[in-house]
Protein backbone atom coordinates (compact mmCIF):
# COMPACT_ATOMS: atom_id res chain seq x y z
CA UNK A 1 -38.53 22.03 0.32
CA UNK A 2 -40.84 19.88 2.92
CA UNK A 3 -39.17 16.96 3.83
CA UNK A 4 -41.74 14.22 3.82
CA UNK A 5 -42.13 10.41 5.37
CA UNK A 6 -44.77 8.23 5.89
CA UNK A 7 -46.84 7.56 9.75
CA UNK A 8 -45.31 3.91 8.99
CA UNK A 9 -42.99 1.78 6.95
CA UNK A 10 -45.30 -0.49 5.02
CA UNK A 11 -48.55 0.63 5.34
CA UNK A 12 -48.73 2.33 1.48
CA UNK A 13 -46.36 2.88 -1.38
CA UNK A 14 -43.36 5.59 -0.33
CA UNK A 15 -42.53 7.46 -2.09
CA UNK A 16 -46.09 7.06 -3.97
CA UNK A 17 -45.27 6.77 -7.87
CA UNK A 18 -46.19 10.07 -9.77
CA UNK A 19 -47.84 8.21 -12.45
CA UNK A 20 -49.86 5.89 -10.39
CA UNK A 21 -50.52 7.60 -7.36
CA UNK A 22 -50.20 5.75 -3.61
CA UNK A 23 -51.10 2.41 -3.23
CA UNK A 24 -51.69 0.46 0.14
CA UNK A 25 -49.70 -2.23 0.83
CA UNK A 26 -51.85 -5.71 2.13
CA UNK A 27 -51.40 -9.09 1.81
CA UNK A 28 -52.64 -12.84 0.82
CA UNK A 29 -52.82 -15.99 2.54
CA UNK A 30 -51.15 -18.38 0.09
CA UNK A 31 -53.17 -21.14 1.64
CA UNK A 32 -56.51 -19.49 1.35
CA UNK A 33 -56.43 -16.01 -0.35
CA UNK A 34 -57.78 -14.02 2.33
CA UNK A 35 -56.48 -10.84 2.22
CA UNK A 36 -55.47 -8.02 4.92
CA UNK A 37 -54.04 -4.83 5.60
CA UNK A 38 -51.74 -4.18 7.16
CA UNK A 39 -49.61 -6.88 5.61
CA UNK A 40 -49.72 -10.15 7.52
CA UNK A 41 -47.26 -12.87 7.97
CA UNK A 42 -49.98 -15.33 9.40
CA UNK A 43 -53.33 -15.98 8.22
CA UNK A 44 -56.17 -14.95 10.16
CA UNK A 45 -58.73 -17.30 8.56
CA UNK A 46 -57.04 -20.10 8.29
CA UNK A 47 -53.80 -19.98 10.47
CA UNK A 48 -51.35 -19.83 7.39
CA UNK A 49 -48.02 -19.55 7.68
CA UNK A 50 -47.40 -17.69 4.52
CA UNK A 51 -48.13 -14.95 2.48
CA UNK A 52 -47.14 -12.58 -0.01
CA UNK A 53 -47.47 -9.12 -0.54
CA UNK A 54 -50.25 -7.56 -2.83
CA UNK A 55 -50.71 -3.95 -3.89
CA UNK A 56 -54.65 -2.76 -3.21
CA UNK A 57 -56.92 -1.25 -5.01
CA UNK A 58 -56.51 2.49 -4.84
CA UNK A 59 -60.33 3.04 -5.31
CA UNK A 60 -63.22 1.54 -3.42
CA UNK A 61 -66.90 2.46 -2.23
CA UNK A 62 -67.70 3.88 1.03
CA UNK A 63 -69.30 1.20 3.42
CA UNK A 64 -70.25 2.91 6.67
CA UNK A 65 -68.44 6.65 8.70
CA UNK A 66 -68.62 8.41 11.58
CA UNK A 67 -67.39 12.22 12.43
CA UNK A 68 -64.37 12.76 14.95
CA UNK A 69 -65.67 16.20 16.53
CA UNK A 70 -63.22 16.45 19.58
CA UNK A 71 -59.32 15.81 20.14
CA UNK A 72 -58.92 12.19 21.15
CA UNK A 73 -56.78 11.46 24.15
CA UNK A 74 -52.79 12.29 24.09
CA UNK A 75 -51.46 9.81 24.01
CA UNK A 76 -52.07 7.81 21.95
CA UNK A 77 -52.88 10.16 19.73
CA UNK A 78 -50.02 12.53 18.70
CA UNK A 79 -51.47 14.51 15.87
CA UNK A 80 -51.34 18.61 16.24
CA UNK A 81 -52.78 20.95 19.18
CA UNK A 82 -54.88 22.20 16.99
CA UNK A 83 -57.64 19.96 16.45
CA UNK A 84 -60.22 19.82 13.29
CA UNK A 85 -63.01 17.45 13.25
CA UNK A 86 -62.29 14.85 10.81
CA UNK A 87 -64.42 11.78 9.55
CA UNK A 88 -63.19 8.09 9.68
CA UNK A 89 -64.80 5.34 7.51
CA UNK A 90 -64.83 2.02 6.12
CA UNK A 91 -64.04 1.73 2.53
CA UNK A 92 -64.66 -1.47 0.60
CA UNK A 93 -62.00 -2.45 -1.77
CA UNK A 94 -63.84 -4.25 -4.87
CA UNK A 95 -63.05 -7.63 -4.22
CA UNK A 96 -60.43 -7.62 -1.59
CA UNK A 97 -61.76 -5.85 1.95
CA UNK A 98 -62.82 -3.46 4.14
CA UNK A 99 -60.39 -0.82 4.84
CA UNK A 100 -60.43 1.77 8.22
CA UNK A 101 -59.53 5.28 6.82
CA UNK A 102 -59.48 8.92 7.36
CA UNK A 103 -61.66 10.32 4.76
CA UNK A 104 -60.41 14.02 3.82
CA UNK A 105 -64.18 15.15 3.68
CA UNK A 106 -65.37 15.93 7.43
CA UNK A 107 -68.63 17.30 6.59
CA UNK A 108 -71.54 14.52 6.55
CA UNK A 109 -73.48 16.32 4.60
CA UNK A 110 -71.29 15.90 1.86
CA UNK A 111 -70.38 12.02 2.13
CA UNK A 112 -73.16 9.06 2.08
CA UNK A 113 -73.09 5.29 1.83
CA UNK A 114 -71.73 4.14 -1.41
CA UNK A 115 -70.31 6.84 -2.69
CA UNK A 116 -67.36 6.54 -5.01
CA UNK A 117 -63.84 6.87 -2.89
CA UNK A 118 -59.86 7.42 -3.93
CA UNK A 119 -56.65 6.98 -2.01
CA UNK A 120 -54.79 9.61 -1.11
CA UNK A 121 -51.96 11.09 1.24
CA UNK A 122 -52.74 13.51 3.31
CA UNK A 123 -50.61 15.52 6.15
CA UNK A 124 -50.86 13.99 10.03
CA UNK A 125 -48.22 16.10 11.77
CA UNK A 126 -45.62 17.85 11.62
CA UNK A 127 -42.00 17.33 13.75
CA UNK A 128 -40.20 19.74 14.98
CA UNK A 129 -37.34 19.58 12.34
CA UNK A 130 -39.75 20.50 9.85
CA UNK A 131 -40.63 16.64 8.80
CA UNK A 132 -43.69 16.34 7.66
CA UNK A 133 -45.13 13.01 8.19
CA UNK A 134 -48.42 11.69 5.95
CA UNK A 135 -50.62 9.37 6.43
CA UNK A 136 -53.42 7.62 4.10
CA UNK A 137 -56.76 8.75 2.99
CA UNK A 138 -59.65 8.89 1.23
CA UNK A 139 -61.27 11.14 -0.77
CA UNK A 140 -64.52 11.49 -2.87
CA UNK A 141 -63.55 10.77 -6.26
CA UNK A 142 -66.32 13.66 -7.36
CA UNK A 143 -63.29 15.78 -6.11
CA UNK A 144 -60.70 14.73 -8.70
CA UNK A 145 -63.62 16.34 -11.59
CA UNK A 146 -63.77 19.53 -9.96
């Protein structure tokens, strides 16, 4: 059996429940509401000193993307030798934010501007020992009919 762990301690649920699936982790402003991800101690609207953790939505719409078609530079990046394009987005959370994601479709053709989107876990490396570490994604929620 893989041994899993997540890219980083409190950026989504770990391990993800089996009934409801991952969840990212964010956070509100008790002064003002506004919301962010990654969790925040302080307020970026309003300069708040507190806050308190909030579960996101696990589905959203997908604002704007782009394709990754080469290997970014090492470091930072420390993801495997063998690169595969991938796509990146923004995916609006109803109500809460934007959110900057790997989206597990990398073909444009098959993504567009307000299309339906799910969170997910998906592999980003894999250590030497055999860990495999995940990271968050999304996916078109078309792909949980087929």
């Amino acid at each position: 059996m893989t041994t899993q762990k997540p890219v980083a301690e409190g950026l989504f649920t770990w391990p993800p429940s089996a009934a409801a699936g991952p969840r990212l982790i964010g956070s509100a402003c008790t002064a003002c509401g506004e919301v962010s991800f990654p969790a925040a101690a302080h307020c970026l609207r309003c300069g708040g000193e507190e806050s308190t953790e909030r579960l996101l939505s696990d589905r959203g719409t997908l604002w704007t993307y782009t394709t990754q078609n080469f290997r970014p530079p090492s470091p930072p990046y420390d993801g495997p030798e063998a690169f595969e394009p991938y796509a990146v987005g923004y995916v609006e959370l109803p109500g809460e934010l934007l959110v900057e994601a790997r989206l597990t479709e990398p073909d444009p053709e098959k993504l567009r501007i307000g299309q339906d989107m799910r969170l997910t876990l998906v592999p980003y490396t894999l250590h030497n020992d055999g860990t495999e570490v995940v990271t968050f994604a999304f996916a078109p929620a078309e792909e949980e009919e087929q």
